[in-house]
C-alpha atoms as a PDB file:
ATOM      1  CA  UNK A   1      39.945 123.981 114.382  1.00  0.00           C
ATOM      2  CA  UNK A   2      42.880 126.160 115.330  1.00  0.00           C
ATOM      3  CA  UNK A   3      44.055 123.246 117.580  1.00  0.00           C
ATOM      4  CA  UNK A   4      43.673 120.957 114.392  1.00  0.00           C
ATOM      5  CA  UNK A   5      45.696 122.431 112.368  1.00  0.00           C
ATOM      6  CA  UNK A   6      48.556 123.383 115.477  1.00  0.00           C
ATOM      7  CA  UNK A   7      48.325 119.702 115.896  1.00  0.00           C
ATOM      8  CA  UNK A   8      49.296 119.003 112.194  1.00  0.00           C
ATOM      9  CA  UNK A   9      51.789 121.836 111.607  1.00  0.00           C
ATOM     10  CA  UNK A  10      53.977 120.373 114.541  1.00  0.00           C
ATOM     11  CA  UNK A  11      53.664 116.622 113.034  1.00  0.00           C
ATOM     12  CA  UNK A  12      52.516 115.212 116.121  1.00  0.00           C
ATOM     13  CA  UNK A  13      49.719 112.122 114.669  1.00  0.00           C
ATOM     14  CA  UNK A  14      49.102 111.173 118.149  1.00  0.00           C
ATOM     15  CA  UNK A  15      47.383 114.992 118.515  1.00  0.00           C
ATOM     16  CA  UNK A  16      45.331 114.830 116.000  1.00  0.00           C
ATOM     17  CA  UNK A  17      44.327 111.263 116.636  1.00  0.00           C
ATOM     18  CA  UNK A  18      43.026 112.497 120.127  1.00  0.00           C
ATOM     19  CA  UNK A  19      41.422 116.149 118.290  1.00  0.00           C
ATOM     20  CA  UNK A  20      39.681 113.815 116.065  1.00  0.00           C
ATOM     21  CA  UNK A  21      37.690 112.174 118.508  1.00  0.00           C
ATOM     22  CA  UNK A  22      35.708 115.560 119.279  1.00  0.00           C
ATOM     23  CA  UNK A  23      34.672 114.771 115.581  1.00  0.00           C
ATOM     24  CA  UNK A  24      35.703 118.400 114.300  1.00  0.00           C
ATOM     25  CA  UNK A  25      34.897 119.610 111.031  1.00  0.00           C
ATOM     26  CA  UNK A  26      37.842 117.734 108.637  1.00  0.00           C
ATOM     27  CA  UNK A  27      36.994 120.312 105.776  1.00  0.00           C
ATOM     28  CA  UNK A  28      37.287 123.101 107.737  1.00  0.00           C
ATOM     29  CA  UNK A  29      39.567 125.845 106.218  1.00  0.00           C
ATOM     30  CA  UNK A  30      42.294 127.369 107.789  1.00  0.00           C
ATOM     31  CA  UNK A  31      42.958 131.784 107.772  1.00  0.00           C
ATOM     32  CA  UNK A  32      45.180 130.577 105.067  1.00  0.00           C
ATOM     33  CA  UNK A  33      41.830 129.194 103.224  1.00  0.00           C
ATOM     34  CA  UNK A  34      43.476 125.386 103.363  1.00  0.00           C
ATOM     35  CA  UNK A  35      42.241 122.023 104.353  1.00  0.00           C
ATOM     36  CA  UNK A  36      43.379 119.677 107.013  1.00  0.00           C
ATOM     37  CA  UNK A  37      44.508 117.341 104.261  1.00  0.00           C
ATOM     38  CA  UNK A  38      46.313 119.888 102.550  1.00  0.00           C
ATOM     39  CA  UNK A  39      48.336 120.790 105.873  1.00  0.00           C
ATOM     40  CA  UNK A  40      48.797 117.425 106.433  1.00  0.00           C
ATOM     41  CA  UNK A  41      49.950 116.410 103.083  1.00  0.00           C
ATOM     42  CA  UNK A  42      52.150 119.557 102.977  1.00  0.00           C
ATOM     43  CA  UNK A  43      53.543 118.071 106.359  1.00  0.00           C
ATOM     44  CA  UNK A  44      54.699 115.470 105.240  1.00  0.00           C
ATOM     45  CA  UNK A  45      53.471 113.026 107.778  1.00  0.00           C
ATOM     46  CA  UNK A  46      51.966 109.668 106.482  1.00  0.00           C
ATOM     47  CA  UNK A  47      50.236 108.537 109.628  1.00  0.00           C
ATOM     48  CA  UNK A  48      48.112 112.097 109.978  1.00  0.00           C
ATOM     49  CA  UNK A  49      47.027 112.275 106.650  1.00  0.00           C
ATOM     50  CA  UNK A  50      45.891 108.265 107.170  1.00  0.00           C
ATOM     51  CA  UNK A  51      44.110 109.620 109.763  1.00  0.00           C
ATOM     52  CA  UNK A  52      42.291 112.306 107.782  1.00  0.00           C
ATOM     53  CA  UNK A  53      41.730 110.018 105.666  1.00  0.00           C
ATOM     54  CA  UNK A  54      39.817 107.685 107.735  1.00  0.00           C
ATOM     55  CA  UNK A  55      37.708 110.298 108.794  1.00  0.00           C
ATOM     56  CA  UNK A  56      36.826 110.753 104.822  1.00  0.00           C
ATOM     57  CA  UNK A  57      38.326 114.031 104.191  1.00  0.00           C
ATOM     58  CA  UNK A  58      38.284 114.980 100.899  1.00  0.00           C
ATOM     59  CA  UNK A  59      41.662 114.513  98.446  1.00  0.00           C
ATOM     60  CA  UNK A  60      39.917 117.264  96.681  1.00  0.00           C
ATOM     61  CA  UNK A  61      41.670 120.624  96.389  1.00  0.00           C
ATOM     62  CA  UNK A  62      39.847 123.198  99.185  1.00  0.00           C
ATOM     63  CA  UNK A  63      38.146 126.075  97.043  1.00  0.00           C
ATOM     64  CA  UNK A  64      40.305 129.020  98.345  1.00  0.00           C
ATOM     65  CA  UNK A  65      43.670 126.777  98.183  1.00  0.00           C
ATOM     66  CA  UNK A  66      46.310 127.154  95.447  1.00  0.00           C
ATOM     67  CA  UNK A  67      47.315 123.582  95.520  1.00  0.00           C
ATOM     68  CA  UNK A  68      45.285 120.302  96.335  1.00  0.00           C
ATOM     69  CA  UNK A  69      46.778 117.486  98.615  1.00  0.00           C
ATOM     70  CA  UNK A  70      48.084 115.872  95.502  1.00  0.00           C
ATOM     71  CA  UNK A  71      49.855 118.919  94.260  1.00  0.00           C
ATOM     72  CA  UNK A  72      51.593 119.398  97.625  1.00  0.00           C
ATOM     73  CA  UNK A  73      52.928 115.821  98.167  1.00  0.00           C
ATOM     74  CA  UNK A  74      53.973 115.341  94.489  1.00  0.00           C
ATOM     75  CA  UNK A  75      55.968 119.161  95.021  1.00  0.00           C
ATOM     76  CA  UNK A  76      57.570 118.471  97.998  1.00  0.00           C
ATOM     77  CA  UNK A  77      58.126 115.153  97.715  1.00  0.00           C
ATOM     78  CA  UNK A  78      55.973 113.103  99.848  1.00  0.00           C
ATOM     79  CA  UNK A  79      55.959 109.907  98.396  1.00  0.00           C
ATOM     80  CA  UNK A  80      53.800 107.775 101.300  1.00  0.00           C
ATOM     81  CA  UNK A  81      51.829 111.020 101.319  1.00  0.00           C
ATOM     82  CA  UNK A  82      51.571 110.787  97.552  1.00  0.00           C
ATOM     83  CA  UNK A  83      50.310 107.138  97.853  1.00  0.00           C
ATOM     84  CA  UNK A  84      47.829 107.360 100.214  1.00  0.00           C
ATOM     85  CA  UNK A  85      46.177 109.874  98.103  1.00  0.00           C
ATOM     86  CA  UNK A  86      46.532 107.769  95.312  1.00  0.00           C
ATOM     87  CA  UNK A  87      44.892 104.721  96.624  1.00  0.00           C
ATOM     88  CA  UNK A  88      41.972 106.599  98.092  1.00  0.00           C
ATOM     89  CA  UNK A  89      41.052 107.935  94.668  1.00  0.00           C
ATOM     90  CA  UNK A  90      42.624 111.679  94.460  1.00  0.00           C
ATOM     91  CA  UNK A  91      42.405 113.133  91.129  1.00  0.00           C
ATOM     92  CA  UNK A  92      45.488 112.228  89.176  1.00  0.00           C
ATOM     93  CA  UNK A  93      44.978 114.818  86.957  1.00  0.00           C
ATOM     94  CA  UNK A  94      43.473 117.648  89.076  1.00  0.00           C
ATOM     95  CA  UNK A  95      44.926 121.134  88.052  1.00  0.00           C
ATOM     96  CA  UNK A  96      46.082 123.679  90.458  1.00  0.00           C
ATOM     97  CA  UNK A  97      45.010 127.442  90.308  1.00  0.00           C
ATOM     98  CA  UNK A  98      47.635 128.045  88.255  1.00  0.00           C
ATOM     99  CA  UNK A  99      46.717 125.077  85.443  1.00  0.00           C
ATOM    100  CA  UNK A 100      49.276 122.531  86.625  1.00  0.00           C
ATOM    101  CA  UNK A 101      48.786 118.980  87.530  1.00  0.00           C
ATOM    102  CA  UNK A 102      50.712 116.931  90.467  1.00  0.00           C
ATOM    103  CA  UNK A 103      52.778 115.887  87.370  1.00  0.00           C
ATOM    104  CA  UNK A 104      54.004 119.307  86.258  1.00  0.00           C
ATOM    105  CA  UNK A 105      54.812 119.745  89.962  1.00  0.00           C
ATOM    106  CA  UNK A 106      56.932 116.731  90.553  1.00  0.00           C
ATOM    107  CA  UNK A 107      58.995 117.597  86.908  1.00  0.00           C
ATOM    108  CA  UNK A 108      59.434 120.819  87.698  1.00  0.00           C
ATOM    109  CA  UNK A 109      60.864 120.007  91.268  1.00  0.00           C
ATOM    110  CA  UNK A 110      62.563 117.234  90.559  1.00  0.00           C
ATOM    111  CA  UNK A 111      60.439 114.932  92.574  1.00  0.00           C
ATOM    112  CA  UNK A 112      61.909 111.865  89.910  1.00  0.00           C
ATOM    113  CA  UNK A 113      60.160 108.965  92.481  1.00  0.00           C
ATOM    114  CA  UNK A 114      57.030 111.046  92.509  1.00  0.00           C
ATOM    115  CA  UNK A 115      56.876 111.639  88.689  1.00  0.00           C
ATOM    116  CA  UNK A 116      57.027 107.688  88.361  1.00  0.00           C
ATOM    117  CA  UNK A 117      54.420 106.880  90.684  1.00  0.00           C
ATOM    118  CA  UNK A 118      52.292 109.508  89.021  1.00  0.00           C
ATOM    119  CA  UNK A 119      52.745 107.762  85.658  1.00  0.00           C
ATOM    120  CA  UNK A 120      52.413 104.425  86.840  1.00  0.00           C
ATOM    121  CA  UNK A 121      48.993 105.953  88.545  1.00  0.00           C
ATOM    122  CA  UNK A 122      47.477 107.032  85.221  1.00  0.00           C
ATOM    123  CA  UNK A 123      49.116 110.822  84.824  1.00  0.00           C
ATOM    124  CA  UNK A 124      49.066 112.217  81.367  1.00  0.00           C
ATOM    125  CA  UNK A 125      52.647 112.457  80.191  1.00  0.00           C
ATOM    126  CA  UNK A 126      52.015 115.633  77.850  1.00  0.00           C
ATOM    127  CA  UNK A 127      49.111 117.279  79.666  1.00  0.00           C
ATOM    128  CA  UNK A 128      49.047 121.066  78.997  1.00  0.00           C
ATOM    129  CA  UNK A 129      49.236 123.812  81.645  1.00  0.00           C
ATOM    130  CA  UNK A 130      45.789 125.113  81.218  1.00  0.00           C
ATOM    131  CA  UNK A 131      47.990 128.976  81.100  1.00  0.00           C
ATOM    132  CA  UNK A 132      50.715 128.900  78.673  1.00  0.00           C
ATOM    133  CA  UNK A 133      50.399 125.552  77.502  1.00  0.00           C
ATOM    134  CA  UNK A 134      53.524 123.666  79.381  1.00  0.00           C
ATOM    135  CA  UNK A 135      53.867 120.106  79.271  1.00  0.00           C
ATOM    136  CA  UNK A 136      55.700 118.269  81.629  1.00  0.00           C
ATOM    137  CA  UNK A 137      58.232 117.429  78.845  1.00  0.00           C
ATOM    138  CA  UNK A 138      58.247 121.375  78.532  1.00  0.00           C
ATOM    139  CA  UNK A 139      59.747 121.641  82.196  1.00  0.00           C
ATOM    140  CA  UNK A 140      61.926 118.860  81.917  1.00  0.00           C
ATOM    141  CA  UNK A 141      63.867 119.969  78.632  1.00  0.00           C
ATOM    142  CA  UNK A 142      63.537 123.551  79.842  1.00  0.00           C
ATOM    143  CA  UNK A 143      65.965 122.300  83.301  1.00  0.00           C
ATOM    144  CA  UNK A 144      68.155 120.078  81.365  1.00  0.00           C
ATOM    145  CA  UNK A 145      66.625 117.013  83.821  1.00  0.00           C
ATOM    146  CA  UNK A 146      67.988 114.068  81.204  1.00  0.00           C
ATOM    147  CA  UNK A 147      66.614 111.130  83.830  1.00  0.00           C
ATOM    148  CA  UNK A 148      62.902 112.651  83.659  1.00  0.00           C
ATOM    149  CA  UNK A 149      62.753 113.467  80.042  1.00  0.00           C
ATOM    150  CA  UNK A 150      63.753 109.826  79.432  1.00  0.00           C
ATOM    151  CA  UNK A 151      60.996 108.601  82.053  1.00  0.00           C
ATOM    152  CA  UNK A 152      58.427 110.693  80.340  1.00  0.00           C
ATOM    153  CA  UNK A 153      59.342 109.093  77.163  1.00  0.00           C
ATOM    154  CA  UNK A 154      59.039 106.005  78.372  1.00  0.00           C
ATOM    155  CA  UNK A 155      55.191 106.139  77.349  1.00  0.00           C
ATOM    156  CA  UNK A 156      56.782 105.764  73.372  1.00  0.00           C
ATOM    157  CA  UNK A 157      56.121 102.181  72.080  1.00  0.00           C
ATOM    158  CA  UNK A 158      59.418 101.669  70.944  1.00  0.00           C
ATOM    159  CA  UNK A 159      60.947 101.894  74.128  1.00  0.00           C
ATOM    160  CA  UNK A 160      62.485  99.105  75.630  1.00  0.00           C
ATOM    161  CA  UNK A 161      62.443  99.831  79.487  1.00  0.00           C
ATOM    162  CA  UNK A 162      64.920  97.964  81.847  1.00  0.00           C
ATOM    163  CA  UNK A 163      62.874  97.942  84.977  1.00  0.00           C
ATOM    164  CA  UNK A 164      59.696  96.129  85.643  1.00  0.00           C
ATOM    165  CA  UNK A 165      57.760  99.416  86.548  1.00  0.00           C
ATOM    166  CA  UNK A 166      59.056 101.067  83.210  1.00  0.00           C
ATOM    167  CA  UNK A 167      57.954  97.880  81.390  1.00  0.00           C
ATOM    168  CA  UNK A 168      54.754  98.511  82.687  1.00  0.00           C
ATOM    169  CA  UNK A 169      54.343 102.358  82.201  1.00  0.00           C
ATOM    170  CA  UNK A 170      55.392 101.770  78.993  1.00  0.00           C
ATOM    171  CA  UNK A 171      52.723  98.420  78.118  1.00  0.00           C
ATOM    172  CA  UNK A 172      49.720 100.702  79.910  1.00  0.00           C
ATOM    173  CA  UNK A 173      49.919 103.820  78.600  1.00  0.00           C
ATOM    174  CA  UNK A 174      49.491 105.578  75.348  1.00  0.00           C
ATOM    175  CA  UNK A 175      52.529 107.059  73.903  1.00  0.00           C
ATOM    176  CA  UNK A 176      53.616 111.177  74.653  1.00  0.00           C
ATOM    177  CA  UNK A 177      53.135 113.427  71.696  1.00  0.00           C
ATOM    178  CA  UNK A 178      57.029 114.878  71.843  1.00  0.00           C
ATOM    179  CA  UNK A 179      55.849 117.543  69.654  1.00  0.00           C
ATOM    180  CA  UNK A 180      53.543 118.842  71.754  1.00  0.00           C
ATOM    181  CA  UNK A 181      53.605 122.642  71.860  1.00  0.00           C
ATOM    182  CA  UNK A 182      52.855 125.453  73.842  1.00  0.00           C
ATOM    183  CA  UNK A 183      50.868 128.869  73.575  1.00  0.00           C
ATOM    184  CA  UNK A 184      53.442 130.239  71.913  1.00  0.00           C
ATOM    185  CA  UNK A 185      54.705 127.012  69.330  1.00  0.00           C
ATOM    186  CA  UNK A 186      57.573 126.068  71.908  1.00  0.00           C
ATOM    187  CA  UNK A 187      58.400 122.081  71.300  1.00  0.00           C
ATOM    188  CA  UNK A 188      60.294 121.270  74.048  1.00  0.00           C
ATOM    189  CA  UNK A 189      62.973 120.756  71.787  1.00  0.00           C
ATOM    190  CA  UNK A 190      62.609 124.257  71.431  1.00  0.00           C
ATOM    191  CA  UNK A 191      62.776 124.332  75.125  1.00  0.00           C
ATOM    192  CA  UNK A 192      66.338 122.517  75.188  1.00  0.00           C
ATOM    193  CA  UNK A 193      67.720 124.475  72.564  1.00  0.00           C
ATOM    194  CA  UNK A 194      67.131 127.566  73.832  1.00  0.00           C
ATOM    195  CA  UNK A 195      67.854 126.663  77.325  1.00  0.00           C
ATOM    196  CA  UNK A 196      71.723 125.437  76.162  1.00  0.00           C
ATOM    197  CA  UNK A 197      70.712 122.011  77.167  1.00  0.00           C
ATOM    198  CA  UNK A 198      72.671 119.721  74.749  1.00  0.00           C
ATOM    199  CA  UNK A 199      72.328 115.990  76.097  1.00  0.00           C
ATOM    200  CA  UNK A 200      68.681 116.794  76.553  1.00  0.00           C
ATOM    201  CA  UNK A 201      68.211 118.011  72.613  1.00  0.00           C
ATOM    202  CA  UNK A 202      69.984 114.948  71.124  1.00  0.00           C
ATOM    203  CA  UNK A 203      67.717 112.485  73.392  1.00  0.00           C
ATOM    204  CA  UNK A 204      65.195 114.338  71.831  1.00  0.00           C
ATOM    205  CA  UNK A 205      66.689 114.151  68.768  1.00  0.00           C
ATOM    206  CA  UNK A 206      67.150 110.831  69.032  1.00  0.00           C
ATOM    207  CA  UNK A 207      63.697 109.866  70.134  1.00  0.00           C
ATOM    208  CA  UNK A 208      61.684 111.704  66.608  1.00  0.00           C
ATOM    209  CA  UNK A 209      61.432 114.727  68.096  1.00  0.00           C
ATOM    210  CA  UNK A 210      60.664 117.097  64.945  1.00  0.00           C
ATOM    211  CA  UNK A 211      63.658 119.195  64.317  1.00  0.00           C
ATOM    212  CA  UNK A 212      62.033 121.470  61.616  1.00  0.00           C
ATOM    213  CA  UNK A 213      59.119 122.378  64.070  1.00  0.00           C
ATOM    214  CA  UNK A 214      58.140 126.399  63.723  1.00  0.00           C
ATOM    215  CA  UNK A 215      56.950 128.543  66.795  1.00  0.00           C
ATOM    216  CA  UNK A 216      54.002 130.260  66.347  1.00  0.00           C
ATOM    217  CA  UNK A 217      56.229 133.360  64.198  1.00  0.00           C
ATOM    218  CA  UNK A 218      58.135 130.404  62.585  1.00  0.00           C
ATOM    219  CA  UNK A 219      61.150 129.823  64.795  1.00  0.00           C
ATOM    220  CA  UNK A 220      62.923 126.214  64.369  1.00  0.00           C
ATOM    221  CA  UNK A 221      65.246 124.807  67.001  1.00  0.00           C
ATOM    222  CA  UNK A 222      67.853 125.693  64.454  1.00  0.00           C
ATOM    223  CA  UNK A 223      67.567 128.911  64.582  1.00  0.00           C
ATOM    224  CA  UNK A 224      67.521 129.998  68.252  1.00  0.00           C
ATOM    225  CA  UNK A 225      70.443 127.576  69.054  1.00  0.00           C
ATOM    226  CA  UNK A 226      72.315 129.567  66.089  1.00  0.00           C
ATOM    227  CA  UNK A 227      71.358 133.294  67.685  1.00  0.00           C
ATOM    228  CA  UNK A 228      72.325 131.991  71.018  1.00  0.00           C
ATOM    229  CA  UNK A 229      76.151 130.564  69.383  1.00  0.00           C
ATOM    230  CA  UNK A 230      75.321 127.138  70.728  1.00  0.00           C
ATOM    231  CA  UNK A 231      77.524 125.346  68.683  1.00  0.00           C
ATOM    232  CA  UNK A 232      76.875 122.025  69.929  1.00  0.00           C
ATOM    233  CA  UNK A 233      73.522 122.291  69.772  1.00  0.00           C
ATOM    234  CA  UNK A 234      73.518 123.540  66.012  1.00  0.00           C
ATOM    235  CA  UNK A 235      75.556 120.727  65.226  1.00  0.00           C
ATOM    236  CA  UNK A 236      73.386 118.288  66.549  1.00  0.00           C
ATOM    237  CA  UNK A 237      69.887 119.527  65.208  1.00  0.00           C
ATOM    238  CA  UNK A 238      71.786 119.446  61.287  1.00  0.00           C
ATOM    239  CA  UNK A 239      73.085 115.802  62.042  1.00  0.00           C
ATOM    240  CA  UNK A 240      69.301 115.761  63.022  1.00  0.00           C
ATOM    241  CA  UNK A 241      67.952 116.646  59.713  1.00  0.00           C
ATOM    242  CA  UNK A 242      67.506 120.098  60.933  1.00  0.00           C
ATOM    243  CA  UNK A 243      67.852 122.488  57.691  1.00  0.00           C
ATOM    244  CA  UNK A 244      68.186 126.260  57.248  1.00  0.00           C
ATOM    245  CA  UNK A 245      65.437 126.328  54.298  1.00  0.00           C
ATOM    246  CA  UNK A 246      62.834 128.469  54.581  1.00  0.00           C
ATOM    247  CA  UNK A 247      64.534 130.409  58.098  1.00  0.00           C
ATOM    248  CA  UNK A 248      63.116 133.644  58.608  1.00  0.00           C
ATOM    249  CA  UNK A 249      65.906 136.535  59.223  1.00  0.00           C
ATOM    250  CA  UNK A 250      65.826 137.456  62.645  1.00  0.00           C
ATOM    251  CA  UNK A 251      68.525 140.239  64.376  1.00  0.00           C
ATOM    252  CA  UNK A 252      70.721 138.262  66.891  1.00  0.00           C
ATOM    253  CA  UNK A 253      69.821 138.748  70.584  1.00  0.00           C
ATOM    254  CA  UNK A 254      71.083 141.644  72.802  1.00  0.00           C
ATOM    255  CA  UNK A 255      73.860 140.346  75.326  1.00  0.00           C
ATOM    256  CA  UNK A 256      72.221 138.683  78.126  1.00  0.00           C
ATOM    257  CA  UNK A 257      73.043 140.197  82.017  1.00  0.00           C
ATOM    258  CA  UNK A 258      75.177 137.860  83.942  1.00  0.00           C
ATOM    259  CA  UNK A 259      75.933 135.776  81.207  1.00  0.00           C
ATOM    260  CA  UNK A 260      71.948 134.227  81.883  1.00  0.00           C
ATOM    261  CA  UNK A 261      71.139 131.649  79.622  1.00  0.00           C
ATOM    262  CA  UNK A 262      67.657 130.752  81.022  1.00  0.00           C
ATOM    263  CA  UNK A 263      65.345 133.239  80.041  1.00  0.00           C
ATOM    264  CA  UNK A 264      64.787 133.041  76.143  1.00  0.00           C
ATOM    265  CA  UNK A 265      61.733 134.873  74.240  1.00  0.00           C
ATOM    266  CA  UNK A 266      60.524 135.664  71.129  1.00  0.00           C
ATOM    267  CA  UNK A 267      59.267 138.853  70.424  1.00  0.00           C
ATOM    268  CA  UNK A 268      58.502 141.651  67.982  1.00  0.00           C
ATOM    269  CA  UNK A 269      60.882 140.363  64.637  1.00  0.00           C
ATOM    270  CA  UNK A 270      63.893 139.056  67.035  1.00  0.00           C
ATOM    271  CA  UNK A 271      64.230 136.758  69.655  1.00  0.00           C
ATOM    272  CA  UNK A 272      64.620 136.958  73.363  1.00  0.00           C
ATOM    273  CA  UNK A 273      64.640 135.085  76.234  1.00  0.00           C
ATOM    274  CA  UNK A 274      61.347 133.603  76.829  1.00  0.00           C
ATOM    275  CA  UNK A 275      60.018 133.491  80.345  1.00  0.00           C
ATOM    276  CA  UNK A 276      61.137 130.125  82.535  1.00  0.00           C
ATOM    277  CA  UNK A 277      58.442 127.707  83.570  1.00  0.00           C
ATOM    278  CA  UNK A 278      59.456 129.141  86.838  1.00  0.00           C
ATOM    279  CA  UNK A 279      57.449 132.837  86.149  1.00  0.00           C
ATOM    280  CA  UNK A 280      53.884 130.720  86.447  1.00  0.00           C
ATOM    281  CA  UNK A 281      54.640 131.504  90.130  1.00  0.00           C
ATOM    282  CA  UNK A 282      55.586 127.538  90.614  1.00  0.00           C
ATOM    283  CA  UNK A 283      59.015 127.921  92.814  1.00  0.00           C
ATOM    284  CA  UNK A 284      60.883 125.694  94.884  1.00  0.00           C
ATOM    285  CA  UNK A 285      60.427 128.338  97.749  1.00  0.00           C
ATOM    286  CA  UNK A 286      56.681 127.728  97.272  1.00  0.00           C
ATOM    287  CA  UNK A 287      56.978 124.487  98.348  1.00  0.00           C
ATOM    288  CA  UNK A 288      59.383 125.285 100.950  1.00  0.00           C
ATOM    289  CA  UNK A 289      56.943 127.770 102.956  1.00  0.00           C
ATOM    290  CA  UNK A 290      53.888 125.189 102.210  1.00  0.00           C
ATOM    291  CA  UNK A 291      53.908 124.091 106.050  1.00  0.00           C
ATOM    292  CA  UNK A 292      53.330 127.418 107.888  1.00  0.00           C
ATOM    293  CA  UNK A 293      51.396 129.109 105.156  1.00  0.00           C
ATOM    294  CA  UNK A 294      49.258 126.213 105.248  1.00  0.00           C
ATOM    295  CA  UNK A 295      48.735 126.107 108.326  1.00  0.00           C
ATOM    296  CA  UNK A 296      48.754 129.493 109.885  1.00  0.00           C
END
């Protein structure tokens, strides 16, 4: 196996089509506890993972792995990869060990191409992290990504799309709930707000998203944008229909280190920074060591 998964690490397809012909096991784990599939689709290369494929190894995540083939092409941003998987039936929806789906992966990466096959495939748009409750939408609000918060959306009705695969994401799927929440109450206007991210909380705006939505301890949008002095932001939840009825005092938040703007919380009677999508342990660098941690 060791010469398997050598074979795969260094991208070389005509290796492994010659390994393959000693029939070796193609679920066989790595040290690292990963498939063959998983080091190939962490690869990156299209032919090997055909290859795999043909030999019917499983597009299911290996037991002792902390992401499935899927996860790892839509995170790194395999797109063949990602379609091969697809077409030989890989779980669309199949969460990682940390509750995330391929979905969650591409948003929070910015995989854009990924995150639009994966809807076009049959993802759910506002699927929860099975942990703290993210949605994609969530992630994308939380980074400010205008482009994917607008491609997620594109699962409302109402929208009129201006491409022929938007048309139909947006004729085949059911619509997002925008006002989805998380463990904690977080809309991902909530998200936007607090993260300072003012084209993405007017879209949101714009789109119906509820602007007098409470956290769990009764936090609006309004209100953390005001503690945080985002002006422009304030200004347009009120043109919003955003009100300061009913607003629970809260103390204003300490001064943030570094001038850091990305880590809002509530907690206790005020409000801090609450942790980034990015403390579920889902990192870029993740995906960047993927190959020899995979493999090794």
């Amino acid at each position: 196996m060791a010469e398997l998964y050598l074979a795969i690490s260094q991208r070389r397809p005509e290796l492994v089509q010659l390994l393959l012909k000693f029939e070796p096991d193609v679920e066989g784990q790595s040290r690292s506890g990963s498939s063959p599939l998983e080091a190939a689709a962490a690869s990156g290369k299209a032919l090997i993972v055909e290859l795999l494929l043909t030999r019917r190894a499983s597009t299911e995540q290996s037991e002792s792995s902390t992401w499935g083939p899927i996860h790892l092409a839509a995170g790194v941003g395999h797109m063949e990869v990602l379609r091969l998987l697809l077409q030989k039936g890989a779980n669309v929806d199949a969460l990682t060990k940390y509750g995330n789906t391929a979905l969650h992966l591409a948003v929070e990466e910015r995989r854009r191409a990924c995150a639009r096959l994966l809807l076009a495939s049959g993802a759910t748009a506002d699927v929860r992290n099975s942990g703290d409750g993210d949605t994609p939408l969530h992630i994308a609000a939380s980074l400010g990504d205008e482009h994917m918060v607008r491609l997620l959306l594109l699962k409302e009705p109402t929208k009129i799309s201006e491409t022929g695969l938007e048309n139909l994401l947006t004729m085949l799927q059911p619509s997002i709930d925008i006002d989805a929440k998380d463990e904690d109450g977080y809309t991902a206007l909530h998200r936007a707000a607090e993260s300072g991210q003012a084209e993405v909380t007017e879209l949101l705006v714009k789109k119906g998203a509820d602007a007098e939505a409470r956290t769990n301890k009764g936090v609006t949008p309004l209100q953390i944008a005001e503690s945080l002095h985002y002006v422009g932001i304030t200004r347009i939840l009120i043109q919003g229909g955003a009100t300061k009825e009913h607003m629970i005092l809260i103390p204003a938040p300490a001064p943030l280190p570094f001038g850091n703007k990305t880590q809002e919380a509530e907690n206790g009677g005020g409000l801090k920074k609450k942790q980034p999508t990015r403390a579920r342990g889902l990192r870029r660098s993740s995906f960047d060591r993927s190959v020899p941690l995979v493999v090794l």
